[in-house]
C-alpha atoms as a PDB file:
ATOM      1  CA  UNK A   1     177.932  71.204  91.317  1.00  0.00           C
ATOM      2  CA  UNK A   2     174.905  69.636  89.009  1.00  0.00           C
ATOM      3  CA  UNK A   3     171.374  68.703  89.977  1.00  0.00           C
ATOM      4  CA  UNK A   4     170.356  65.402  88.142  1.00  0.00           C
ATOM      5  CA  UNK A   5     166.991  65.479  86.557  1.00  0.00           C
ATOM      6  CA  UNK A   6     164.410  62.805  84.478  1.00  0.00           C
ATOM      7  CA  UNK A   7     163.618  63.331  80.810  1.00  0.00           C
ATOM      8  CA  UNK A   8     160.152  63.950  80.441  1.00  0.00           C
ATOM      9  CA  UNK A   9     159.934  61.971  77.223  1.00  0.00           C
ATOM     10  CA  UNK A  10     162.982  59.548  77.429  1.00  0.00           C
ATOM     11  CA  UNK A  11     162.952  59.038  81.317  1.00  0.00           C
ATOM     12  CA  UNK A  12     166.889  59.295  81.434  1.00  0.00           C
ATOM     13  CA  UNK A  13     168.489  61.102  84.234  1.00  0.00           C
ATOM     14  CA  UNK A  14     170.623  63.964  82.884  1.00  0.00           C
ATOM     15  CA  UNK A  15     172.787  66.470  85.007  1.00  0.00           C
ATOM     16  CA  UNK A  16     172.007  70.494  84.750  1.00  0.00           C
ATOM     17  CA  UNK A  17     173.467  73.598  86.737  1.00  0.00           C
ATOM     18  CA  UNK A  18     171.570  74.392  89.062  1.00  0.00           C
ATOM     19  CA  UNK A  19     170.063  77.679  87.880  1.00  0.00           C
ATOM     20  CA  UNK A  20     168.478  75.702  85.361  1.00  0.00           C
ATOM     21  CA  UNK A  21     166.866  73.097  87.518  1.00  0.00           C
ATOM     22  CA  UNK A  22     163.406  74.521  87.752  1.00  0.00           C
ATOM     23  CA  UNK A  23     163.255  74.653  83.976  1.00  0.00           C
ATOM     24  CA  UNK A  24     164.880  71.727  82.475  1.00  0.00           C
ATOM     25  CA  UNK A  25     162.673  68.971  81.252  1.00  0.00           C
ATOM     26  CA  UNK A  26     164.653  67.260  78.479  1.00  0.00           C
ATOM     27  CA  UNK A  27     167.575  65.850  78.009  1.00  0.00           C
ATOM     28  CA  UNK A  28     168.168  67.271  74.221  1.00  0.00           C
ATOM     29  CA  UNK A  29     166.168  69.409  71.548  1.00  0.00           C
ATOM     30  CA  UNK A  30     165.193  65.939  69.763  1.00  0.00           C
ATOM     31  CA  UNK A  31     162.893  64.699  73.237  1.00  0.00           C
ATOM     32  CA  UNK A  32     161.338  68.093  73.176  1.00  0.00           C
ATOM     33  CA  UNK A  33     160.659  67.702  70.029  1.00  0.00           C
ATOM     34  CA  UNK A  34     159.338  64.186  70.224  1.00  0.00           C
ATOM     35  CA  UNK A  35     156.768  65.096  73.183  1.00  0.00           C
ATOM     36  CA  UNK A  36     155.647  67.773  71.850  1.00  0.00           C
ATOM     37  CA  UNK A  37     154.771  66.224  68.833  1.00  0.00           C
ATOM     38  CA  UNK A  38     151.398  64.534  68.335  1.00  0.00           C
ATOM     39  CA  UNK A  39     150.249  61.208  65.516  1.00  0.00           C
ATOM     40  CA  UNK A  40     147.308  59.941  64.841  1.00  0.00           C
ATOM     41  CA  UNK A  41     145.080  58.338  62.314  1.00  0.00           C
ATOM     42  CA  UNK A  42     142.092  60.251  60.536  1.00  0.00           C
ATOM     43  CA  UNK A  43     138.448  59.322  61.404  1.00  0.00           C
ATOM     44  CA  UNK A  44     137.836  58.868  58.017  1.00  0.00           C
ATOM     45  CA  UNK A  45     140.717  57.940  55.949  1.00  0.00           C
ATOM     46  CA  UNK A  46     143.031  56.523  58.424  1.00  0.00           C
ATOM     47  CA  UNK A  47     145.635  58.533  56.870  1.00  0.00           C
ATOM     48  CA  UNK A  48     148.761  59.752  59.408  1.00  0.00           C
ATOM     49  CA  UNK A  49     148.449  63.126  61.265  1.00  0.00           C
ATOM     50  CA  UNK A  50     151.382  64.935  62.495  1.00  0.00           C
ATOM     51  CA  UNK A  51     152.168  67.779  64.557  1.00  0.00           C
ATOM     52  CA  UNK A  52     152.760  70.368  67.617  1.00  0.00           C
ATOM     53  CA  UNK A  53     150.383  68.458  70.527  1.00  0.00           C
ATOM     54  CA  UNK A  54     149.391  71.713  71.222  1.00  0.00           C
ATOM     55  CA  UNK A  55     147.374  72.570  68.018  1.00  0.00           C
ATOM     56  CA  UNK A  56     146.511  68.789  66.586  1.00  0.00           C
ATOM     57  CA  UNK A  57     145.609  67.463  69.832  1.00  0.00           C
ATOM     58  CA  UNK A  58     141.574  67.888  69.171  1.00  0.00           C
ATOM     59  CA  UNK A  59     141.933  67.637  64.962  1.00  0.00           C
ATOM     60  CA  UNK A  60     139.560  64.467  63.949  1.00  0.00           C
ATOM     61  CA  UNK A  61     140.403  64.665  60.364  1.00  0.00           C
ATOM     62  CA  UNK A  62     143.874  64.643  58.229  1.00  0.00           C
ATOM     63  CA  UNK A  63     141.882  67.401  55.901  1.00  0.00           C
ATOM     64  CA  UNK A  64     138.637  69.655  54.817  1.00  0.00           C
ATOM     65  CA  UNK A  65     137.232  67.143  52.552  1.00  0.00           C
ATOM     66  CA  UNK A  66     137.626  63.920  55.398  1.00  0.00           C
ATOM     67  CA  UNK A  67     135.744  66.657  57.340  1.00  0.00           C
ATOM     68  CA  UNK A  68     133.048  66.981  54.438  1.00  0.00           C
ATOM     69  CA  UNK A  69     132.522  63.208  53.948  1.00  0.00           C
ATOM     70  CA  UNK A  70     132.290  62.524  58.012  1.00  0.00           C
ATOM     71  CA  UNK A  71     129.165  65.689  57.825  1.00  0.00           C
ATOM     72  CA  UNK A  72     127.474  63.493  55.167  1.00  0.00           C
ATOM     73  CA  UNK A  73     127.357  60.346  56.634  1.00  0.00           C
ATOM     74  CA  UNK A  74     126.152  61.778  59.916  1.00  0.00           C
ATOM     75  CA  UNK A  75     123.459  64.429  58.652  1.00  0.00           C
ATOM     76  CA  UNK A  76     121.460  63.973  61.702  1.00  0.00           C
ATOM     77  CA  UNK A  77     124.233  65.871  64.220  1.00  0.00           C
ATOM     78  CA  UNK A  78     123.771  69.358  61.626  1.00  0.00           C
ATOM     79  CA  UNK A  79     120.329  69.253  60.960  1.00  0.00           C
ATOM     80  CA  UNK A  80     119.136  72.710  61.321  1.00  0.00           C
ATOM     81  CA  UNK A  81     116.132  73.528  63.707  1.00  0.00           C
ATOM     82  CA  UNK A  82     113.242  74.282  61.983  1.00  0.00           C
ATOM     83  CA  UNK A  83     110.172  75.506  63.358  1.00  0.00           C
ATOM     84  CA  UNK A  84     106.682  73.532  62.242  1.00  0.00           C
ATOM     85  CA  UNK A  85     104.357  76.011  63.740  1.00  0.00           C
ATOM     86  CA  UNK A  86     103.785  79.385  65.262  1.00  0.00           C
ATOM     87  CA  UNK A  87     103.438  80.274  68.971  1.00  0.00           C
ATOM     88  CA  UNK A  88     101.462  83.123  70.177  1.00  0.00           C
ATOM     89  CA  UNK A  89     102.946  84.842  73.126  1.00  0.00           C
ATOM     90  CA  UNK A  90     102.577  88.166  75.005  1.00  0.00           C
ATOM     91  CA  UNK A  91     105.184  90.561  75.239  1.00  0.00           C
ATOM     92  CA  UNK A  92     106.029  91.373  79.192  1.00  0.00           C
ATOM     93  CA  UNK A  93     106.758  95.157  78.045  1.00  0.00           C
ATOM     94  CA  UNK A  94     103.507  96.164  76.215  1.00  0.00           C
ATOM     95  CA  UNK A  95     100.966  93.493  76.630  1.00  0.00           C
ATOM     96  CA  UNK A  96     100.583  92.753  73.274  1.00  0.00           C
ATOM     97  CA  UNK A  97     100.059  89.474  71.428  1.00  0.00           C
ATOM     98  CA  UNK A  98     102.391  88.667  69.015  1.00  0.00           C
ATOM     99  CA  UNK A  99     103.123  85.355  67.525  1.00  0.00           C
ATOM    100  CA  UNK A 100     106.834  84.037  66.508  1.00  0.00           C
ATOM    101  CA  UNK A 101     108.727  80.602  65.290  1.00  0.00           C
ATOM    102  CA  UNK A 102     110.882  80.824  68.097  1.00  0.00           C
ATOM    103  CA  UNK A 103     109.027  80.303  70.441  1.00  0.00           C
ATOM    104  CA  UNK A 104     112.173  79.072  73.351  1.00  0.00           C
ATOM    105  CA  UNK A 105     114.117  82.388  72.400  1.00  0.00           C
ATOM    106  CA  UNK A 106     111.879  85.163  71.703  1.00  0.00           C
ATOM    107  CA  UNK A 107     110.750  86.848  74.921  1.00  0.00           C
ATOM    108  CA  UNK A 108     109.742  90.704  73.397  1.00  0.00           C
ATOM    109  CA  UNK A 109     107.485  91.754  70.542  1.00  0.00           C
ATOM    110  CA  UNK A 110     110.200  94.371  69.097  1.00  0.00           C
ATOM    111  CA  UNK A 111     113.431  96.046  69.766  1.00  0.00           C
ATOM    112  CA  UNK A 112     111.874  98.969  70.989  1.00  0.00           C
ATOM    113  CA  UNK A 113     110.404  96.852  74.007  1.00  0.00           C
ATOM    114  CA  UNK A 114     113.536  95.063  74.697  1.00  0.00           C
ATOM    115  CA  UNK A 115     115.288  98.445  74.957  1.00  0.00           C
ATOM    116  CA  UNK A 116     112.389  99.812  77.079  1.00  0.00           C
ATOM    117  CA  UNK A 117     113.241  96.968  79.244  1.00  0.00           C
ATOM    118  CA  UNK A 118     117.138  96.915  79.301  1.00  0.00           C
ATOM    119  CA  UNK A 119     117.102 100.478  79.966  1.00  0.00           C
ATOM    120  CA  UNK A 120     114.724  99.739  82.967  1.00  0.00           C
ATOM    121  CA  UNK A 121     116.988  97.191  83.614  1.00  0.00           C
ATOM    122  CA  UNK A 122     120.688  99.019  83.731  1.00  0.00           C
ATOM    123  CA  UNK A 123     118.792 102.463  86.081  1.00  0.00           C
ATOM    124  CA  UNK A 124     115.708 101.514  87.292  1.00  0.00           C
ATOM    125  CA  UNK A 125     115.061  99.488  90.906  1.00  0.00           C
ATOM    126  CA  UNK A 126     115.706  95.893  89.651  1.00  0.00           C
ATOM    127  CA  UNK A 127     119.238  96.831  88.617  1.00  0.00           C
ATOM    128  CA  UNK A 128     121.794  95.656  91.612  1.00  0.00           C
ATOM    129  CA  UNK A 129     123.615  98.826  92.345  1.00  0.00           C
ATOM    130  CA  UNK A 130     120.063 100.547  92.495  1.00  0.00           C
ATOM    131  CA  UNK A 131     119.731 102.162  96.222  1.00  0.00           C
ATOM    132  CA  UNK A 132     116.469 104.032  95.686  1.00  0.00           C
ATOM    133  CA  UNK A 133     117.897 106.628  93.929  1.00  0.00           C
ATOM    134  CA  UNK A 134     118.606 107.802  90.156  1.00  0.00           C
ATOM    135  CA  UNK A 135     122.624 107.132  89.835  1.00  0.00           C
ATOM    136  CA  UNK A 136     124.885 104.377  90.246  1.00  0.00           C
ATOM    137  CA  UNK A 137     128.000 103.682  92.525  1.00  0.00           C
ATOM    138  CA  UNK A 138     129.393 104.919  89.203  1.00  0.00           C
ATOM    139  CA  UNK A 139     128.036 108.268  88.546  1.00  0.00           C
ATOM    140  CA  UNK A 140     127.699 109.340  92.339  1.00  0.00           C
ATOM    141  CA  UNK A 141     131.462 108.498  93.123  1.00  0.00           C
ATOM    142  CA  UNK A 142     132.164 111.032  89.992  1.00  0.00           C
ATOM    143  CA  UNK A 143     129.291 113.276  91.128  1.00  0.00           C
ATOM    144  CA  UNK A 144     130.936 113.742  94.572  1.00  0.00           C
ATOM    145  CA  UNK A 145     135.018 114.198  92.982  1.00  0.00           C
ATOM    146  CA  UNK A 146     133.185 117.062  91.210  1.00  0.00           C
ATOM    147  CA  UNK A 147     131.128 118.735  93.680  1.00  0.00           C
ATOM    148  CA  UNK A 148     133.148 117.906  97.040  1.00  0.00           C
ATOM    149  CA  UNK A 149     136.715 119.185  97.571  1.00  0.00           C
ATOM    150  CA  UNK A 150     139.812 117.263  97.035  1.00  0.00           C
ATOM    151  CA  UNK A 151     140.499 116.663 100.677  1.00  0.00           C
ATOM    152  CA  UNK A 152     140.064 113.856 103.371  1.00  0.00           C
ATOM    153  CA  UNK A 153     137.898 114.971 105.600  1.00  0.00           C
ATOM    154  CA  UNK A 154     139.170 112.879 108.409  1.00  0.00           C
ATOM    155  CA  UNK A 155     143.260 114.116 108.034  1.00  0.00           C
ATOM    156  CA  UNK A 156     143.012 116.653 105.358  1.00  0.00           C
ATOM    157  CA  UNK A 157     145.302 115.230 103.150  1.00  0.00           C
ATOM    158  CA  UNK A 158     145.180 116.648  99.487  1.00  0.00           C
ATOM    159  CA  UNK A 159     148.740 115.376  98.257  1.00  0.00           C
ATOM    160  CA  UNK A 160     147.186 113.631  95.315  1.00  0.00           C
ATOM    161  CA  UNK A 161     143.756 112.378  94.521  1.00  0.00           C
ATOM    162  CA  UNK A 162     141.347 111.564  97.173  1.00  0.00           C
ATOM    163  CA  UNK A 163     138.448 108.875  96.956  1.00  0.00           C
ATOM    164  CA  UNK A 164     134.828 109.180  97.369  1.00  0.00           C
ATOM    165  CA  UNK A 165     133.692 106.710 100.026  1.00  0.00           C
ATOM    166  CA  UNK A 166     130.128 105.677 100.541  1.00  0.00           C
ATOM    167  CA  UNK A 167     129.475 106.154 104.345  1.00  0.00           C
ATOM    168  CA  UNK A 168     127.151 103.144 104.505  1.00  0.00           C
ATOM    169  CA  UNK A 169     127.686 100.967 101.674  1.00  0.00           C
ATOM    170  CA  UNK A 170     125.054  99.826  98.779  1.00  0.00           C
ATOM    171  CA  UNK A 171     125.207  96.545  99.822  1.00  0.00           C
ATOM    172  CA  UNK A 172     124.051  97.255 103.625  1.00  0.00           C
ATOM    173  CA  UNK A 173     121.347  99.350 102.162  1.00  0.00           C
ATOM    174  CA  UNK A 174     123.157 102.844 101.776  1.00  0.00           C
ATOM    175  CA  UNK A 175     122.058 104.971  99.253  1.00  0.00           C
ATOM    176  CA  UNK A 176     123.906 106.287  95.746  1.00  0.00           C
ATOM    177  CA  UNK A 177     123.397 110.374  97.424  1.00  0.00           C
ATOM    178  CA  UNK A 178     125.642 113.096  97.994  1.00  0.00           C
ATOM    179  CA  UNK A 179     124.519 112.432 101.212  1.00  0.00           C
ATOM    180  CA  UNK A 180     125.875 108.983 101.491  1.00  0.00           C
ATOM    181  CA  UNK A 181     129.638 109.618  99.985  1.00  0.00           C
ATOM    182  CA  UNK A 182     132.796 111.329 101.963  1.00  0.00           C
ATOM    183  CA  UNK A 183     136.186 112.189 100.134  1.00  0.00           C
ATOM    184  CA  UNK A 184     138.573 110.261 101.877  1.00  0.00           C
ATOM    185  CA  UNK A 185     142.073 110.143 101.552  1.00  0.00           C
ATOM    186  CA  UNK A 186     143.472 106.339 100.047  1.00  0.00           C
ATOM    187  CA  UNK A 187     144.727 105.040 103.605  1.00  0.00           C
ATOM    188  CA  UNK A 188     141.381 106.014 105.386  1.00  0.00           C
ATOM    189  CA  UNK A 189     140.047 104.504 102.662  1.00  0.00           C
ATOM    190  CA  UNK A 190     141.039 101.109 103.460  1.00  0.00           C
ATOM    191  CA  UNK A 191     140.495 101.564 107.198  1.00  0.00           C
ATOM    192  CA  UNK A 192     136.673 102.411 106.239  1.00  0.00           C
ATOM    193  CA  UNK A 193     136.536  99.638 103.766  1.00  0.00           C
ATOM    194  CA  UNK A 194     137.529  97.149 106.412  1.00  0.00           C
ATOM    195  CA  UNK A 195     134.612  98.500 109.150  1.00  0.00           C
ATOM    196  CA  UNK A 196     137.521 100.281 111.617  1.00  0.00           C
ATOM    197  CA  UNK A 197     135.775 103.660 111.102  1.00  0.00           C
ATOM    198  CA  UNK A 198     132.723 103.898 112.747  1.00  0.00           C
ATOM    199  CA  UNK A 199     129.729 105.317 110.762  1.00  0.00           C
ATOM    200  CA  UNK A 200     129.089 107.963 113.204  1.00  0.00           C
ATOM    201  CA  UNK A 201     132.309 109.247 112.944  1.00  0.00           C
ATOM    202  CA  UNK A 202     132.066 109.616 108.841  1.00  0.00           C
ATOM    203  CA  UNK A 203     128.993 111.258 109.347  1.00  0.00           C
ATOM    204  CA  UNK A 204     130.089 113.687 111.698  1.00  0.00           C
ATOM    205  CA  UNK A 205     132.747 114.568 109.770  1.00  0.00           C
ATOM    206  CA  UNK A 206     130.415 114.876 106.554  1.00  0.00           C
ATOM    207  CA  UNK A 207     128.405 117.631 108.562  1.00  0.00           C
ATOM    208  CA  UNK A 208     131.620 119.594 109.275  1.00  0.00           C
ATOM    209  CA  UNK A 209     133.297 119.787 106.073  1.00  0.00           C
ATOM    210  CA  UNK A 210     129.833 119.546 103.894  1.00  0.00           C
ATOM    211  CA  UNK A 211     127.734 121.675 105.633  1.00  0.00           C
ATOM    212  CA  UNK A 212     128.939 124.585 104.846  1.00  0.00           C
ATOM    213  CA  UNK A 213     129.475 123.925 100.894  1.00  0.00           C
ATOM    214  CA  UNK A 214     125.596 125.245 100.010  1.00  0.00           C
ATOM    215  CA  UNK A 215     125.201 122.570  97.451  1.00  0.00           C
ATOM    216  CA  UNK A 216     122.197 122.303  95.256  1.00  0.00           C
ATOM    217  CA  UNK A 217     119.287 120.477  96.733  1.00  0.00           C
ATOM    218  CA  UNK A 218     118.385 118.297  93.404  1.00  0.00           C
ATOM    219  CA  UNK A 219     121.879 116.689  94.334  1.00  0.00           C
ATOM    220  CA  UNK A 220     121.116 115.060  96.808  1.00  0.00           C
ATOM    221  CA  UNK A 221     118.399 113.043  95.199  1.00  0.00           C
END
């Protein structure tokens, strides 16, 4: 039993097995060949270029100096931007005046400001996973694997690696705190993830398993 199929570049119908019907396109090595093969003329020269469609498909010129004459009769697209005067601006960080030719890309004085900022930036309030505390989702997921034991607090399953769970997630306003993140085990994990675990619950069952731990107040904040 064959399947028939179309040539892709000579449009005749040619017959396959049909474990090889989902992947056949041409009827012989020279059609695959010919369509994947690319000509065309040079913007400058005319001369002929040749080959795979897949890497000639955007090439303008047949070579580097068709390229060089095409720049020189079109100067105007590689003019370079040059500044004519200098703008005086004030830099958001310090408050200082400082005066630059770049006046569309230059936003900061000096490094050291633009750090000051980006630092601000990556831990301070304006950064998204900022929930009024010091740490990120990051750090207080690996703050709680250290400090909390390796067991779900809802089964007390410790087969393997538990996951720290915020009880009311950053997104609805919960907070990156000790106070905030559970160890659950990966299949209550889910369930919490997808709202089937009431909040109540999680925090009951923080004060049962956590309370008890003695943990250092300055982690919590």
């Amino acid at each position: 039993m064959s399947v028939s199929i179309e040539c892709k570049q000579c449009h005749r119908t040619f017959s396959v097995p049909p474990y090889r019907a989902s992947k056949a396109k041409f009827c012989s090595r020279e059609c695959k060949h010919a369509f994947m093969t690319i000509v065309k003329s040079c913007e400058v020269c005319g001369g002929t270029i040749r080959g795979y469609r897949s890497r000639y498909a955007r090439q303008r010129f047949c070579s580097h100096a068709c390229r060089s004459v095409w720049q020189a009769r079109n100067p105007s697209l590689f003019a370079k931007r040059v500044a004519t005067t200098r703008v005086s601006k004030v830099c958001p960080t310090c408050g200082e005046t400082f005066e630059s030719w770049r006046a569309n890309e230059r936003i900061y004085c000096s490094t050291a400001c633009w750090h000051q900022v980006r630092k601000y930036h990556v831990m301070g309030s304006r950064h998204p996973l900022w929930r009024g505390s010091k740490r990120t989702s990051i750090t207080i997921r690996n703050l709680a694997t250290r400090h909390f034991p390796n067991r779900c607090t809802l089964c007390g399953w410790s087969e393997a690696s538990c996951d720290a769970h915020h009880i009311v997630p950053t997104k609805d306003g919960g907070e990156n705190t000790l106070a905030n993140m559970i160890m659950l085990c990966p299949n209550h994990h889910r369930i919490a993830w997808e709202g089937k675990i009431a909040t109540k619950t999680l925090q009951e069952s923080w004060h049962d398993n956590y309370d008890s731990l003695n943990l250092d107040p300055s982690l919590f904040t």
